[in-house]
Protein backbone atom coordinates (compact mmCIF):
# COMPACT_ATOMS: atom_id res chain seq x y z
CA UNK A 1 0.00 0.00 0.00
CA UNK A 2 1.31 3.31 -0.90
CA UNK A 3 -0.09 5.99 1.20
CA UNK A 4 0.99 9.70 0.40
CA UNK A 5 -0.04 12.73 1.65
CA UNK A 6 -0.79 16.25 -0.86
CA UNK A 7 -0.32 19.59 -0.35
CA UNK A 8 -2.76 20.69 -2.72
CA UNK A 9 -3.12 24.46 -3.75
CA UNK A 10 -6.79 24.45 -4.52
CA UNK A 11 -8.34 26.96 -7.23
CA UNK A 12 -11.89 26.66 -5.69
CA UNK A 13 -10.47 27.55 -2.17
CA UNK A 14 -8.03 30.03 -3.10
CA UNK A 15 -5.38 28.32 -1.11
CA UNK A 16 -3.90 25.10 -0.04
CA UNK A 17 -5.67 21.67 1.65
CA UNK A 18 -3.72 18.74 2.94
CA UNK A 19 -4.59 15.35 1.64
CA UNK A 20 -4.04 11.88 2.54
CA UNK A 21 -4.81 9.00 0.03
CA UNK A 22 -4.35 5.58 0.72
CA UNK A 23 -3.58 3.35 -2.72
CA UNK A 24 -3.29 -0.05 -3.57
CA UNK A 25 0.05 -1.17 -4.22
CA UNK A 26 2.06 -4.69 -3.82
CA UNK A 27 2.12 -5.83 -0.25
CA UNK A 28 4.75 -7.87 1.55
CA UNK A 29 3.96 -11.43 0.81
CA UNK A 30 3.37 -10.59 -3.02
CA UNK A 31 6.39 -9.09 -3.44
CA UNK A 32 8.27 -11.96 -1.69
CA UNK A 33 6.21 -14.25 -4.09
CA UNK A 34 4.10 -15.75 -1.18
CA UNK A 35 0.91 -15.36 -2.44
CA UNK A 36 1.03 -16.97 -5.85
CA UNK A 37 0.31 -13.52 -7.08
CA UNK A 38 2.76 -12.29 -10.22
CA UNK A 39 0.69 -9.83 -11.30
CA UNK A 40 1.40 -6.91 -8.52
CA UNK A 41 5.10 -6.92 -9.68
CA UNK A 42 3.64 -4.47 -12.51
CA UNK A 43 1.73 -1.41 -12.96
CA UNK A 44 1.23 -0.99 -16.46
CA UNK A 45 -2.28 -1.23 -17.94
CA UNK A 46 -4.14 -2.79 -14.35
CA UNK A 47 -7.68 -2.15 -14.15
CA UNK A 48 -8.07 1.51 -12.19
CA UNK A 49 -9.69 1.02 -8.55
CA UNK A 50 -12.57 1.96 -7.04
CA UNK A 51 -12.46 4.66 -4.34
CA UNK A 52 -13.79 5.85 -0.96
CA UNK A 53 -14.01 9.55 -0.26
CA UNK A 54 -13.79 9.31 3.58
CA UNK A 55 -14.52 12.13 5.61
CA UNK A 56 -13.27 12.96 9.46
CA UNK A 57 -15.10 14.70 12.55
CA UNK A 58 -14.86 17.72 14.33
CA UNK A 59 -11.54 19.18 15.13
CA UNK A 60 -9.99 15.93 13.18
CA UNK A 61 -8.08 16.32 9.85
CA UNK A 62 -6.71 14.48 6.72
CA UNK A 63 -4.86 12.37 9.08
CA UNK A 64 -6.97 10.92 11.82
CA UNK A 65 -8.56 8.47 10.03
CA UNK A 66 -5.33 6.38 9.48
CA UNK A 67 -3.73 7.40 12.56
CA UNK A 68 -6.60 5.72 14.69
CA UNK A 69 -8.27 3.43 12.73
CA UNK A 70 -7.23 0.10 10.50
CA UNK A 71 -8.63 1.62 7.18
CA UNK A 72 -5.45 1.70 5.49
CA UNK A 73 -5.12 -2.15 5.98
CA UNK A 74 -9.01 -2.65 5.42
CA UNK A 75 -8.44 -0.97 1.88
CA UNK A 76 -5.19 -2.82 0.79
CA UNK A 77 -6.70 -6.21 1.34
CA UNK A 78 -9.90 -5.37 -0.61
CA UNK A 79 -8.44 -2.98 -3.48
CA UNK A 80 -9.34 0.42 -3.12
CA UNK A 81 -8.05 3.53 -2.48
CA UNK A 82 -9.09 5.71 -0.20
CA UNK A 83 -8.92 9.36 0.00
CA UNK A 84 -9.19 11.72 3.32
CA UNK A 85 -9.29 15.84 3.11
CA UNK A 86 -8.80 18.36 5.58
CA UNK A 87 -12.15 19.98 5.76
CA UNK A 88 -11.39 21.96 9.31
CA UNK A 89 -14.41 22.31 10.79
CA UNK A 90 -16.20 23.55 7.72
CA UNK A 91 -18.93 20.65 7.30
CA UNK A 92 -17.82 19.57 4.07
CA UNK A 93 -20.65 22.76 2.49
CA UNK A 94 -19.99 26.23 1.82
CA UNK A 95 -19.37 27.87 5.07
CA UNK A 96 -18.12 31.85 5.45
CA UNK A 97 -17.25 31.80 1.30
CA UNK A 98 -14.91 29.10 1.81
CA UNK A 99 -16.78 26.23 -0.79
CA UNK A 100 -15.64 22.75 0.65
CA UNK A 101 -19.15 21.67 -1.05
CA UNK A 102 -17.69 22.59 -4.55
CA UNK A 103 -14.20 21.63 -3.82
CA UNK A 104 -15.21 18.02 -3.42
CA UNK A 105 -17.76 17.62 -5.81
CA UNK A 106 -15.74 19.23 -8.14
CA UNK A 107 -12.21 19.83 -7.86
CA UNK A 108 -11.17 16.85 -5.68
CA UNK A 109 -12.49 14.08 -7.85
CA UNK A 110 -11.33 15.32 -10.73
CA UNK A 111 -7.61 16.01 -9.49
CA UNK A 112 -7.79 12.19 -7.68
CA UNK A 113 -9.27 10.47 -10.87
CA UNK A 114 -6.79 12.04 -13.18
CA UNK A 115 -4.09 11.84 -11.41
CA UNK A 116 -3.98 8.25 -9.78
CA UNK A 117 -5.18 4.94 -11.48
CA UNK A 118 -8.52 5.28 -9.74
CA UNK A 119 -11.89 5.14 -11.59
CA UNK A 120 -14.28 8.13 -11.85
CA UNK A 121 -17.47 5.92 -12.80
CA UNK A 122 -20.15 6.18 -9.83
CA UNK A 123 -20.41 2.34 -9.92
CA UNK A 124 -16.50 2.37 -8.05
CA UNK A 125 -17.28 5.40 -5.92
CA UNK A 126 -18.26 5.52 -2.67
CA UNK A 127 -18.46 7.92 0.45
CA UNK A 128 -18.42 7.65 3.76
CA UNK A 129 -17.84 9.44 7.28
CA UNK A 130 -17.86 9.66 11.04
CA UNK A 131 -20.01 12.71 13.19
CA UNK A 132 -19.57 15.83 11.32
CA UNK A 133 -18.02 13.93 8.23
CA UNK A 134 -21.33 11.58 8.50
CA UNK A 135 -23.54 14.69 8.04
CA UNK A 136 -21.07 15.94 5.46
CA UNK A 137 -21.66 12.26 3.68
CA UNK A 138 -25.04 12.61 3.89
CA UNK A 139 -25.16 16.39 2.49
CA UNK A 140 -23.20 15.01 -0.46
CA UNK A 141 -24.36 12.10 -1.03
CA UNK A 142 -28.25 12.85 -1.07
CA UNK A 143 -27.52 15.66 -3.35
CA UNK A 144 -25.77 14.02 -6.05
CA UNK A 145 -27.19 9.72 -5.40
CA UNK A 146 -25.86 9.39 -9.35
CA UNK A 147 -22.61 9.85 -8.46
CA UNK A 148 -22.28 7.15 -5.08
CA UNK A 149 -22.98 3.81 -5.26
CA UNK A 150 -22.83 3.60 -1.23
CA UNK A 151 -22.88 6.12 1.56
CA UNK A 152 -21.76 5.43 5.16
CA UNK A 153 -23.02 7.88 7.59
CA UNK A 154 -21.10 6.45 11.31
CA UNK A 155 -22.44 8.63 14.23
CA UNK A 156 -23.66 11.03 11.54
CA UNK A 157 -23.99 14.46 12.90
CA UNK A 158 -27.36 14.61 11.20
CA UNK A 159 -29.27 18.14 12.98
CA UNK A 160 -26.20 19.67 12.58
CA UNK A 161 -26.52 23.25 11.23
CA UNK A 162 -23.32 25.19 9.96
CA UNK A 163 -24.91 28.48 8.95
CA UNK A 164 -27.34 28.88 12.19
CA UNK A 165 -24.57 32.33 13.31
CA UNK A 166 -24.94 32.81 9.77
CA UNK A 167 -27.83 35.59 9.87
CA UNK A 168 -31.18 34.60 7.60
CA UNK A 169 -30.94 32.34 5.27
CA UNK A 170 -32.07 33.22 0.86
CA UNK A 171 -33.68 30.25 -0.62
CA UNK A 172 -34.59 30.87 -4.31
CA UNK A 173 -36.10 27.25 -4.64
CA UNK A 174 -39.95 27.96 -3.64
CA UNK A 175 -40.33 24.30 -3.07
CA UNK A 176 -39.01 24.07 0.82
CA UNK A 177 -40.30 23.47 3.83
CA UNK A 178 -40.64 26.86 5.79
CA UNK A 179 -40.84 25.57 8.64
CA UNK A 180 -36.80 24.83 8.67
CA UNK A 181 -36.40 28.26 6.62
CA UNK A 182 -38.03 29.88 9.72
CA UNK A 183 -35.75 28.19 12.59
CA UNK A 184 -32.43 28.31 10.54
CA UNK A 185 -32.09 25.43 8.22
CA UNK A 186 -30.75 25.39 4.83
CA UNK A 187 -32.62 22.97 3.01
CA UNK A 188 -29.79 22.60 0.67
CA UNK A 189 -27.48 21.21 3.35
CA UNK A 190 -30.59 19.46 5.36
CA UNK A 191 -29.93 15.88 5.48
CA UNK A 192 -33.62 15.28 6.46
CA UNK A 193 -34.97 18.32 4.09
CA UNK A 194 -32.91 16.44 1.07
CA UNK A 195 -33.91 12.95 1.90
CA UNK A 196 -37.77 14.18 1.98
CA UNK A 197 -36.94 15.58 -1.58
CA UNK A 198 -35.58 12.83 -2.76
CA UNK A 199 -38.47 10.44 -1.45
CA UNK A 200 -41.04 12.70 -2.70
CA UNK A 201 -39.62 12.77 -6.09
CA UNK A 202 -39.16 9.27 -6.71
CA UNK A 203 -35.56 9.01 -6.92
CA UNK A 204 -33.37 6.57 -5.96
CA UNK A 205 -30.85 6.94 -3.26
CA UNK A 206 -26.93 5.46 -3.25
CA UNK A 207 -27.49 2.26 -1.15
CA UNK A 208 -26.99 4.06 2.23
CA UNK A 209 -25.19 2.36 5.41
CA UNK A 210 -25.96 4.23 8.91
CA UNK A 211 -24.43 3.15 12.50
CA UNK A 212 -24.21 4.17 15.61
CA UNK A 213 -23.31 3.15 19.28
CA UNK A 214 -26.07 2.49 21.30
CA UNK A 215 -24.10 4.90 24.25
CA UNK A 216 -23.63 7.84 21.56
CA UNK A 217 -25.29 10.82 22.10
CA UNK A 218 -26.60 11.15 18.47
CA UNK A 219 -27.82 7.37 18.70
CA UNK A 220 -31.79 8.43 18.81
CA UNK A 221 -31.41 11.19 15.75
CA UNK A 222 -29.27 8.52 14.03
CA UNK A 223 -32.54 5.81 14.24
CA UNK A 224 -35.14 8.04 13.74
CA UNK A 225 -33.43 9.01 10.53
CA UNK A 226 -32.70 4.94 9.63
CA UNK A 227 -36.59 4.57 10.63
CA UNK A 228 -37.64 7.38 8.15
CA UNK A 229 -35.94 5.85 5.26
CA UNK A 230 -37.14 2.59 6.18
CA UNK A 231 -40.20 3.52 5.83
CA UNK A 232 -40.19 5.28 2.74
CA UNK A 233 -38.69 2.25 1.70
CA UNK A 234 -34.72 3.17 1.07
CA UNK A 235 -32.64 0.39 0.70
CA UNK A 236 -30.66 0.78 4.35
CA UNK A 237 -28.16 -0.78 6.50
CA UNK A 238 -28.54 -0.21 9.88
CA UNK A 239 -25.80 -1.12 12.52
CA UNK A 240 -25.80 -0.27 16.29
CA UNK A 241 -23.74 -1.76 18.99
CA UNK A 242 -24.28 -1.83 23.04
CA UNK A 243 -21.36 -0.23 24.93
CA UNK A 244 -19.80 1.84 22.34
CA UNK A 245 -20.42 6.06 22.52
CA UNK A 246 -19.11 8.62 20.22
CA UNK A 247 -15.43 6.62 19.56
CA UNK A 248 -12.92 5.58 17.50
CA UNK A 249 -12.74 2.05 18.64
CA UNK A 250 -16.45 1.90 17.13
CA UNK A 251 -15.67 4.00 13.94
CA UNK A 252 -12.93 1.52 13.34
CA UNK A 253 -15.18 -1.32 13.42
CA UNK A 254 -17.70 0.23 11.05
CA UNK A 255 -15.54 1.51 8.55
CA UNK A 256 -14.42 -2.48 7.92
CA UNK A 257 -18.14 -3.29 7.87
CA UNK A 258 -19.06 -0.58 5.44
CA UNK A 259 -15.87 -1.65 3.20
CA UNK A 260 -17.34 -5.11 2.96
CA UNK A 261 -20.55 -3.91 2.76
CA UNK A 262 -20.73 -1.69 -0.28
CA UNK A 263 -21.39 -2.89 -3.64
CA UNK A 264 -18.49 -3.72 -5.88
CA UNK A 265 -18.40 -4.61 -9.59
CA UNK A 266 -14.87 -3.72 -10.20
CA UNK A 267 -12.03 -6.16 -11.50
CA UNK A 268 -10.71 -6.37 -7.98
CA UNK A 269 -13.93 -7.51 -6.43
CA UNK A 270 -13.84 -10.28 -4.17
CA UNK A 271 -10.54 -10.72 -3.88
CA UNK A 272 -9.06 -10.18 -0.29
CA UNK A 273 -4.85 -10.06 -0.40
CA UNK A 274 -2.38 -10.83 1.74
CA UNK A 275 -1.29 -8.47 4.02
């Protein structure tokens, strides 16, 4: 596994964002010819991998996510890369001009996909995070469900509301509810205002994967979201487990179960490597 981190000067952001990605490379035992496996002793003209945009919490960064969890081995024995940002505490939406929404929808996969062997076809793309980077999933991922095939929203900060210090909020979309106009909430970046939207258009979502501890403090917003697209009938995978609060010995469990969760059609699907 080759894991690098990027300086990136961004054009969207007017200035520079740190990056970690995590990509498939040769691991020990291949290279030492333990595995059987000749192919990983080249790199010309292998199938491009599918990727997880994984996003971190509050007050984390582009590095937290390998420094406390077991994602980088998790992707290296299924085949896909992984990329983490530094969003600061910006939500992963448009906060005070500065357009993290854009810059990942955007600027980020582009510069990833055409820069690394990784695929840019929504079938090998999924997206995933923990507290405020679960809300930022779900803000991303309800808004553009063509482009994921899977979302994983772990301890998803789901009420939480960026622009409340903001002053009022312009909506120019007459079809809102006013009721979260009038206490604050931007429909736009609403998790519940765009998974109404979606529901009462007909659309169909990413196939979405929500979990939380049962001692969290976000565990009874977390179900009564799962139970809301239950019952609109969203394909969902709920996962909740006694004993575990808002932590990263339960983030690191879920991010494994979301990796072998999530829907894979890629050349590099089922195969688990040697690590």
């Amino acid at each position: 596994m080759a894991k690098m981190t990027i300086n990136m000067i961004s054009y969207t952001l007017k200035r520079t964002v740190d990056i970690t990605v995590v990509l498939p490379t040769a691991t020990i035992p291949e290279s030492m010819g333990m595995s059987g496996n000749k192919d990983c002793l080249s790199y010309q003209g292998k199938p491009k991998f599918p990727v997880l945009y994984l996003f971190h919490g509050m007050g984390n960064n582009h590095a937290q996510w390998t420094g406390y969890t077991n994602v980088e081995l998790f992707a290296e024995e299924r085949s896909i890369a992984v990329v983490m940002i530094s969003a600061e505490n910006k939500s992963y939406v448009e906060v005070n001009g500065e357009d993290f929404y854009s810059f990942i929808e955007v600027e980020l996969q582009d510069f990833i996909t055409g820069t690394f062997p990784i695929s840019n076809r929504p079938e090998d793309t999924y997206i995933a995070g923990l507290s405020m980077g679960g809300y930022g999933t779900l803000v991303h991922a309800l808004r553009n469900p063509e482009k994921y095939a899977a979302a994983g929203a772990f301890s998803a900060a789901i009420e939480l509301n960026p622009k409340a210090l903001l002053g009022p909020i312009t909506v120019e979309d007459g079809d809102v509810d006013m009721s979260k106009i009038s206490a604050g909430v931007d429909p736009s970046i609403d998790p519940n205002s765009l998974a109404d939207k979606l529901i009462a258009e007909g659309k169909p979502f990413p196939k979405m994967y929500i979990a939380c501890g049962e001692d969290d403090f976000l565990f009874e917003t977390n179900k009564k979201f799962k139970d809301k697209l239950v019952a609109a009938g969203v394909d969902v995978t709920w996962d909740s487990l006694p004993g575990y609060g808002h932590v990263w010995r339960f983030w690191n469990i879920e991010v494994e179960k979301f990796l072998d969760f999530i829907p894979r059609t890629d050349a590099y699907a089922g195969l688990k490597r040697q690590i």
